[in-house]
Protein backbone atom coordinates (compact mmCIF):
# COMPACT_ATOMS: atom_id res chain seq x y z
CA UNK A 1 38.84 -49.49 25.62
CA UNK A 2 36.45 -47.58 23.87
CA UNK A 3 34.15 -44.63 24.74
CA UNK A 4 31.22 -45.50 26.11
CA UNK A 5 27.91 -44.99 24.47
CA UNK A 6 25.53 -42.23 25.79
CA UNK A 7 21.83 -43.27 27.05
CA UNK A 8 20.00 -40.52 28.72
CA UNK A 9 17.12 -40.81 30.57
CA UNK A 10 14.45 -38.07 29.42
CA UNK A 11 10.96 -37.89 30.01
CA UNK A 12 9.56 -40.52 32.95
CA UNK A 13 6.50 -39.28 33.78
CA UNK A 14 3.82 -40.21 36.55
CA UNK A 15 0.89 -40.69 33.75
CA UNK A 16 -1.85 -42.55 36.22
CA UNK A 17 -1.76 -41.80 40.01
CA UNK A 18 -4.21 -42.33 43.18
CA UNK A 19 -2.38 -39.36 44.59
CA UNK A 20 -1.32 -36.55 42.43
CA UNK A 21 1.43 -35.63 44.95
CA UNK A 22 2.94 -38.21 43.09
CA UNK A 23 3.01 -36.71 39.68
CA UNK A 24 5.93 -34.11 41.15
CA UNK A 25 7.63 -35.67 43.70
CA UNK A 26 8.36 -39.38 41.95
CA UNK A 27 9.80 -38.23 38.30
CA UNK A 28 13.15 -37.21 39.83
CA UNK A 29 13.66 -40.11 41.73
CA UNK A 30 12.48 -42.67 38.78
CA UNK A 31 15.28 -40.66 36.40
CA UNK A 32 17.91 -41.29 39.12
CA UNK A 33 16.50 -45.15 39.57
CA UNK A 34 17.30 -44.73 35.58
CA UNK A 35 20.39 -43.57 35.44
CA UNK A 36 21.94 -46.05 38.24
CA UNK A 37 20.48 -48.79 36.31
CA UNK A 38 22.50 -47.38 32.94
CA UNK A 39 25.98 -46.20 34.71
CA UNK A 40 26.26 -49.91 35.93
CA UNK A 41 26.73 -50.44 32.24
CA UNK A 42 30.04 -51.45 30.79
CA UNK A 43 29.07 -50.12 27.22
CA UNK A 44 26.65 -47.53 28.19
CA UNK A 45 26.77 -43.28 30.33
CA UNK A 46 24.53 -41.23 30.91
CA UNK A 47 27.70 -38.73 30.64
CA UNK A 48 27.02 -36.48 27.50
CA UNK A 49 29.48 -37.00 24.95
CA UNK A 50 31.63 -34.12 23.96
CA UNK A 51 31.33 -34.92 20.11
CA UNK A 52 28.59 -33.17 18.08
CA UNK A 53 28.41 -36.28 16.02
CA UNK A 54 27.86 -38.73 18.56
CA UNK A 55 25.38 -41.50 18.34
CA UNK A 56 23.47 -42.78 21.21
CA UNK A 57 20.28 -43.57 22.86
CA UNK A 58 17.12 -41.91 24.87
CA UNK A 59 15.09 -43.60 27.07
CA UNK A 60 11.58 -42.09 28.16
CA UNK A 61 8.25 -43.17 29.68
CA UNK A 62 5.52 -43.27 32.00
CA UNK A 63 4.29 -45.29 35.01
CA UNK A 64 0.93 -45.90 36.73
CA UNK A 65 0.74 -46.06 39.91
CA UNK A 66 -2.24 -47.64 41.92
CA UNK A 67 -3.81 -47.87 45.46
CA UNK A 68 -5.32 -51.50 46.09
CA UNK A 69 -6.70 -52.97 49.39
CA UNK A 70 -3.08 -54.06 50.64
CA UNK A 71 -0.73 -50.97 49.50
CA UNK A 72 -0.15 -50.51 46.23
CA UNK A 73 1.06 -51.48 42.91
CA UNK A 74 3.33 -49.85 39.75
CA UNK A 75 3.66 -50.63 36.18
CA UNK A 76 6.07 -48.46 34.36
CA UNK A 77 6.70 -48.73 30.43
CA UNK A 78 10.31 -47.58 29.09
CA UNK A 79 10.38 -46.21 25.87
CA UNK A 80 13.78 -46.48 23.43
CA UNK A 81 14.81 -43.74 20.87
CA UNK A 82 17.83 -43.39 18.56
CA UNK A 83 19.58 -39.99 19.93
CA UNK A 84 19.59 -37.49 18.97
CA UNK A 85 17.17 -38.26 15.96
CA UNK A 86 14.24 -39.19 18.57
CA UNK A 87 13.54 -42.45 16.92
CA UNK A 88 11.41 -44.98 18.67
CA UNK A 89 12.48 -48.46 18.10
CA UNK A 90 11.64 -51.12 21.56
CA UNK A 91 9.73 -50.10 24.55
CA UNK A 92 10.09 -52.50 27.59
CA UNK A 93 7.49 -52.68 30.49
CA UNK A 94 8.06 -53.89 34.63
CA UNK A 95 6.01 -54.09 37.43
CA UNK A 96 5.46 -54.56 40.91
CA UNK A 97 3.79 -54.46 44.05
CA UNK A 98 3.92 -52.93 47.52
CA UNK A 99 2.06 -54.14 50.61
CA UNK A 100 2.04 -51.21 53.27
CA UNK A 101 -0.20 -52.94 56.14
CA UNK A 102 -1.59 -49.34 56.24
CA UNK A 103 1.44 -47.28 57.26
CA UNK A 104 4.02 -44.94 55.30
CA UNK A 105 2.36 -45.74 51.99
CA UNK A 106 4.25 -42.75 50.38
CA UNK A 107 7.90 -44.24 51.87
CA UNK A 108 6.94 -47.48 50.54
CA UNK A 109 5.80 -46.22 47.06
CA UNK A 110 8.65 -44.51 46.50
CA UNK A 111 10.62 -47.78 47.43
CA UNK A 112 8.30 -49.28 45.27
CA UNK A 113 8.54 -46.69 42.01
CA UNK A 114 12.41 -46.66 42.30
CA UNK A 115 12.47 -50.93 42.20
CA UNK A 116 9.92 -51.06 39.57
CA UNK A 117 12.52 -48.30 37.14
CA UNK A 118 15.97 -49.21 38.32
CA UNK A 119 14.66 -53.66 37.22
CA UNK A 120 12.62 -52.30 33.78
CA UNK A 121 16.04 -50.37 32.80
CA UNK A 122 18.76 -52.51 34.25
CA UNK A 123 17.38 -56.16 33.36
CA UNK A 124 15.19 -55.05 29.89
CA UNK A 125 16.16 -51.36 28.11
CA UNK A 126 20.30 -51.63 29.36
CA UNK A 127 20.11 -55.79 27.97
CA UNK A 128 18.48 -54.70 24.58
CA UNK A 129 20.67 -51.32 24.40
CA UNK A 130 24.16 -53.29 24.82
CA UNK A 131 22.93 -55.68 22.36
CA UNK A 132 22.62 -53.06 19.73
CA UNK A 133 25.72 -51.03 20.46
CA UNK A 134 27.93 -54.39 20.07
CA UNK A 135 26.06 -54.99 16.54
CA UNK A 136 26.98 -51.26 15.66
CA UNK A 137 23.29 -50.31 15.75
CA UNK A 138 23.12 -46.67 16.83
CA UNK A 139 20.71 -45.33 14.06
């Protein structure tokens, strides 16, 4: 079987935020959300690939993240580069929402932020990735 191709998740940010504890303590956990949704790949890692001449992808972004009268709701867009030339060529976008009833709204964000990454990246950026590393498309 052959090597599988490298994806790394680089760059989700917290762009919009009613809370700007938020803009620290979610990035880490939406690059994790990430990189589950890309090591359940058959044809994709997020291992780095030992060869200097490797082809691959990047995937980077930003979500919003908004209080509303019920809890709160996320929209995150993915962005996909060639790596390593840093070539944008398909974004991909997901939401969802969160009602908290008024209690633990930052356990249910984060619940909320790590749903909204892990379905953008596993059912829209890992679909459209695999597509192009079957038709040879690496850049």
């Amino acid at each position: 079987m052959a090597d599988k191709t490298y994806a790394c998740i680089a760059g989700l940010t917290v762009r919009d935020t009613f809370d700007n504890k938020y803009k620290s303590s979610l990035p880490g956990m939406m690059k994790a959300a990430g990189e589950k949704a890309v090591n359940a790949s058959s044809l994709l890692t997020t291992k780095r690939p030992v060869d200097k001449n490797a082809k691959g992808f990047s995937l980077g972004g930003g979500l919003s993240l908004k209080k509303t009268a019920k809890g709160a709701e996320a929209k995150v867009e993915i962005l996909l580069y060639y790596w390593p030339k840093d070539a944008m060529f398909a974004n991909v976008k997901g939401s969802g929402s969160v009602e908290t009833g008024g209690s633990d709204i930052d356990g249910a964000v984060e619940d909320l932020v790590q749903q909204v990454v892990e379905d953008a990246v596993k059912k829209k950026a890992v679909p459209e990735l695999e597509k192009r590393v079957r038709n040879g498309d690496l850049g």
